[in-house]
C-alpha atoms as a PDB file:
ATOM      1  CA  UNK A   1       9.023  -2.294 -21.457  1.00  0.00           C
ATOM      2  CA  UNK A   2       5.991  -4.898 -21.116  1.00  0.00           C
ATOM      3  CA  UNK A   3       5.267  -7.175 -23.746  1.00  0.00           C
ATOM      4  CA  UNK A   4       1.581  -6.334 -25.791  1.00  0.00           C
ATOM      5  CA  UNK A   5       0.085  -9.027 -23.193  1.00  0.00           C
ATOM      6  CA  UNK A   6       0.705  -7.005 -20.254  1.00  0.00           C
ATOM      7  CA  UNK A   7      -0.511  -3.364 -21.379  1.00  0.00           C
ATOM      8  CA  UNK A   8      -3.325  -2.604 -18.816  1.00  0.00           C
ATOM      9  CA  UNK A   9      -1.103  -0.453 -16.248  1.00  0.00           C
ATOM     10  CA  UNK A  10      -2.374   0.094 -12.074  1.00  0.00           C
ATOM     11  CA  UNK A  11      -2.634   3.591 -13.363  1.00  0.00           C
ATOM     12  CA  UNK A  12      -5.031   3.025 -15.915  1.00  0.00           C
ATOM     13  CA  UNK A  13      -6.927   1.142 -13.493  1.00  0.00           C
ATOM     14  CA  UNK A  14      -6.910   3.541 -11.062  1.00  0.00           C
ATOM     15  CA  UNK A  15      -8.005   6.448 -13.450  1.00  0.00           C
ATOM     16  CA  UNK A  16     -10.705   4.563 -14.826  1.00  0.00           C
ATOM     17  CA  UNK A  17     -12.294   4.516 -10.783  1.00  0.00           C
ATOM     18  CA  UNK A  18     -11.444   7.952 -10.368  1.00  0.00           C
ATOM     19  CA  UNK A  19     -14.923   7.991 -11.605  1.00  0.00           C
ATOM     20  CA  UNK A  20     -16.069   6.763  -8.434  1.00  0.00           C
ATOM     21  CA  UNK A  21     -13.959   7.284  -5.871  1.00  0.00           C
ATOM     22  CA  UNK A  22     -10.644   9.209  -4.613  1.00  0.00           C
ATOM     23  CA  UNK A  23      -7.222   8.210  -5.441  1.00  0.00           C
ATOM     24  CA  UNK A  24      -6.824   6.802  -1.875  1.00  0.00           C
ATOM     25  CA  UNK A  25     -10.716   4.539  -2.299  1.00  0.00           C
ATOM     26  CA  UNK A  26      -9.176   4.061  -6.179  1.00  0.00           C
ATOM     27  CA  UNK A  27      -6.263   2.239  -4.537  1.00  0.00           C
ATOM     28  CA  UNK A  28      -7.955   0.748  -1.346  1.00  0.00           C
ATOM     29  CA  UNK A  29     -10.278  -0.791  -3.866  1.00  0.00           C
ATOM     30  CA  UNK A  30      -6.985  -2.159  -6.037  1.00  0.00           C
ATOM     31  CA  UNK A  31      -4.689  -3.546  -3.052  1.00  0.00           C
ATOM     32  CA  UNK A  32      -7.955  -5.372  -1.611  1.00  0.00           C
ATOM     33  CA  UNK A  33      -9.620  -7.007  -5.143  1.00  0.00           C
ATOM     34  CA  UNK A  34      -5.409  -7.851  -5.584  1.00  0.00           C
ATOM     35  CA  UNK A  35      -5.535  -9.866  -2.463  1.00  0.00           C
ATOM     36  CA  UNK A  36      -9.223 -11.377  -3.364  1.00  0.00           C
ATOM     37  CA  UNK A  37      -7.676 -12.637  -6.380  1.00  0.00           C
ATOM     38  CA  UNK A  38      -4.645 -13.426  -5.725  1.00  0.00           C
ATOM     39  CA  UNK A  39      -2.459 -11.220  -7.577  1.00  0.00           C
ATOM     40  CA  UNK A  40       0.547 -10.261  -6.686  1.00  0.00           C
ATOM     41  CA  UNK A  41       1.617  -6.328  -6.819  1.00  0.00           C
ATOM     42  CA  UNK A  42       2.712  -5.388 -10.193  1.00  0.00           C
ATOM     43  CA  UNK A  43       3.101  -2.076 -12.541  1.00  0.00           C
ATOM     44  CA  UNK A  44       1.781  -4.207 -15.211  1.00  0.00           C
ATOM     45  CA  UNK A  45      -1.161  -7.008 -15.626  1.00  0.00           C
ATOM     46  CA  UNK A  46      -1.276  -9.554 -18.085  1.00  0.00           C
ATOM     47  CA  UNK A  47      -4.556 -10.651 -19.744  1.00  0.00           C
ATOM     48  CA  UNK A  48      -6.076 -13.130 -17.326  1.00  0.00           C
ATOM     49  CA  UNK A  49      -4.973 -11.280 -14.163  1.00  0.00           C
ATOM     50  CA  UNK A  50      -7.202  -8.234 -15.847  1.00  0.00           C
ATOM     51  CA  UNK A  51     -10.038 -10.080 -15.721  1.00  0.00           C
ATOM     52  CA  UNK A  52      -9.419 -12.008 -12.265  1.00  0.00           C
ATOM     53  CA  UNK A  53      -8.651  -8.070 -10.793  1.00  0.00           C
ATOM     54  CA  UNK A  54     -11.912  -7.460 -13.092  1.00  0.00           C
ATOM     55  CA  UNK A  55     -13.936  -9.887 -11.155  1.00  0.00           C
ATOM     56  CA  UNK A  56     -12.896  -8.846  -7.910  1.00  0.00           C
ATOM     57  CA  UNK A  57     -13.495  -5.561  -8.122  1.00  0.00           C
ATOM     58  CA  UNK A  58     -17.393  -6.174  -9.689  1.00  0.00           C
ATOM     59  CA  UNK A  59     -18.341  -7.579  -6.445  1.00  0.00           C
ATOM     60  CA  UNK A  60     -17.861  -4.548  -4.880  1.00  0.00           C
ATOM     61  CA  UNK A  61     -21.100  -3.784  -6.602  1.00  0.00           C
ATOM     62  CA  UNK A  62     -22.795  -0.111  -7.976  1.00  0.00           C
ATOM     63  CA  UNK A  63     -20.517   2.210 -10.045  1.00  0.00           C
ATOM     64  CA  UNK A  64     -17.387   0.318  -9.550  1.00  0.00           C
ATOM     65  CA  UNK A  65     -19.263  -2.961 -11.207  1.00  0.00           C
ATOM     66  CA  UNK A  66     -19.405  -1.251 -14.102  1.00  0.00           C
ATOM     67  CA  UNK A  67     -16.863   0.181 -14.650  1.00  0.00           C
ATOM     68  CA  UNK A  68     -14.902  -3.527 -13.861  1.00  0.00           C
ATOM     69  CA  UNK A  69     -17.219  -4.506 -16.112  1.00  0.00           C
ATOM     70  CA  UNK A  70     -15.981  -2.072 -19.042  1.00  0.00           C
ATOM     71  CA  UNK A  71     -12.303  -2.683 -18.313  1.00  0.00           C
ATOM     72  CA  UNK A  72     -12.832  -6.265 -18.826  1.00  0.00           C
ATOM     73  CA  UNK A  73     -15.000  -5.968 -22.147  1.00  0.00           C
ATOM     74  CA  UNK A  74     -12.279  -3.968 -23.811  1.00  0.00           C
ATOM     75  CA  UNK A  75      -9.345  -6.480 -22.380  1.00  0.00           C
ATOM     76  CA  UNK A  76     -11.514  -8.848 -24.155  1.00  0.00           C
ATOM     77  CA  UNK A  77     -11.900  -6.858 -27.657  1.00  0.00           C
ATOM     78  CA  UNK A  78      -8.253  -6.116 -27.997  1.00  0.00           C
ATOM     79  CA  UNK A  79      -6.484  -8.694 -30.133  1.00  0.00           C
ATOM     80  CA  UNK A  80      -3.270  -8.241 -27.897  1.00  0.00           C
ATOM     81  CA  UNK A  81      -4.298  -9.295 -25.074  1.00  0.00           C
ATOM     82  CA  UNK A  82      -6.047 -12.641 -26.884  1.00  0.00           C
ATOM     83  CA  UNK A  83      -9.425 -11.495 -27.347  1.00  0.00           C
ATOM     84  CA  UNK A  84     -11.154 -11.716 -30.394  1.00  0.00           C
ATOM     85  CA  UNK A  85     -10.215  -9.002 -33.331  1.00  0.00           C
ATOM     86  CA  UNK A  86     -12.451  -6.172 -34.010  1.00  0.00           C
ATOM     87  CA  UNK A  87     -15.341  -6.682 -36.242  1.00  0.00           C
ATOM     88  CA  UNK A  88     -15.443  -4.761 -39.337  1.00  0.00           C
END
């Protein structure tokens, strides 16, 4: 099982673009910000590959900004993955 650091499945990922594309664009879209950034394949990211998948997709521009955009702001608010706790 991951550790709390590496919570933000591929799957997640993917669903969150289903809003945008097809589950073969959802992955396209994946494999090629992956390579951008220079992640290797994994089931599981850890905080700062997030972001650097985060980044990569963004420039893709539209929609799928966005929606990087909003995967990386709540990486960022959850205190497991070393963001900065909730406000109250």
């Amino acid at each position: 099982m991951p550790d709390a650091a590496r919570l933000q499945s591929m799957d997640e990922i993917r669903h969150a673009l289903h809003a945008v594309a097809s589950d073969a664009q959802a992955r396209t879209l994946i494999d090629r910000a992956m390579r951008v950034a220079g992640i290797r394949r994994a089931k599981h990211l850890a905080a700062e590959e997030l972001l650097m998948l985060c980044a990569a997709l963004a420039a893709e521009g539209g929609h799928i900004e966005q929606i990087a955009a909003d995967l990386a702001r709540r990486a960022l608010d959850e205190p497991t993955r070393g963001g900065r706790p909730p406000r109250r």
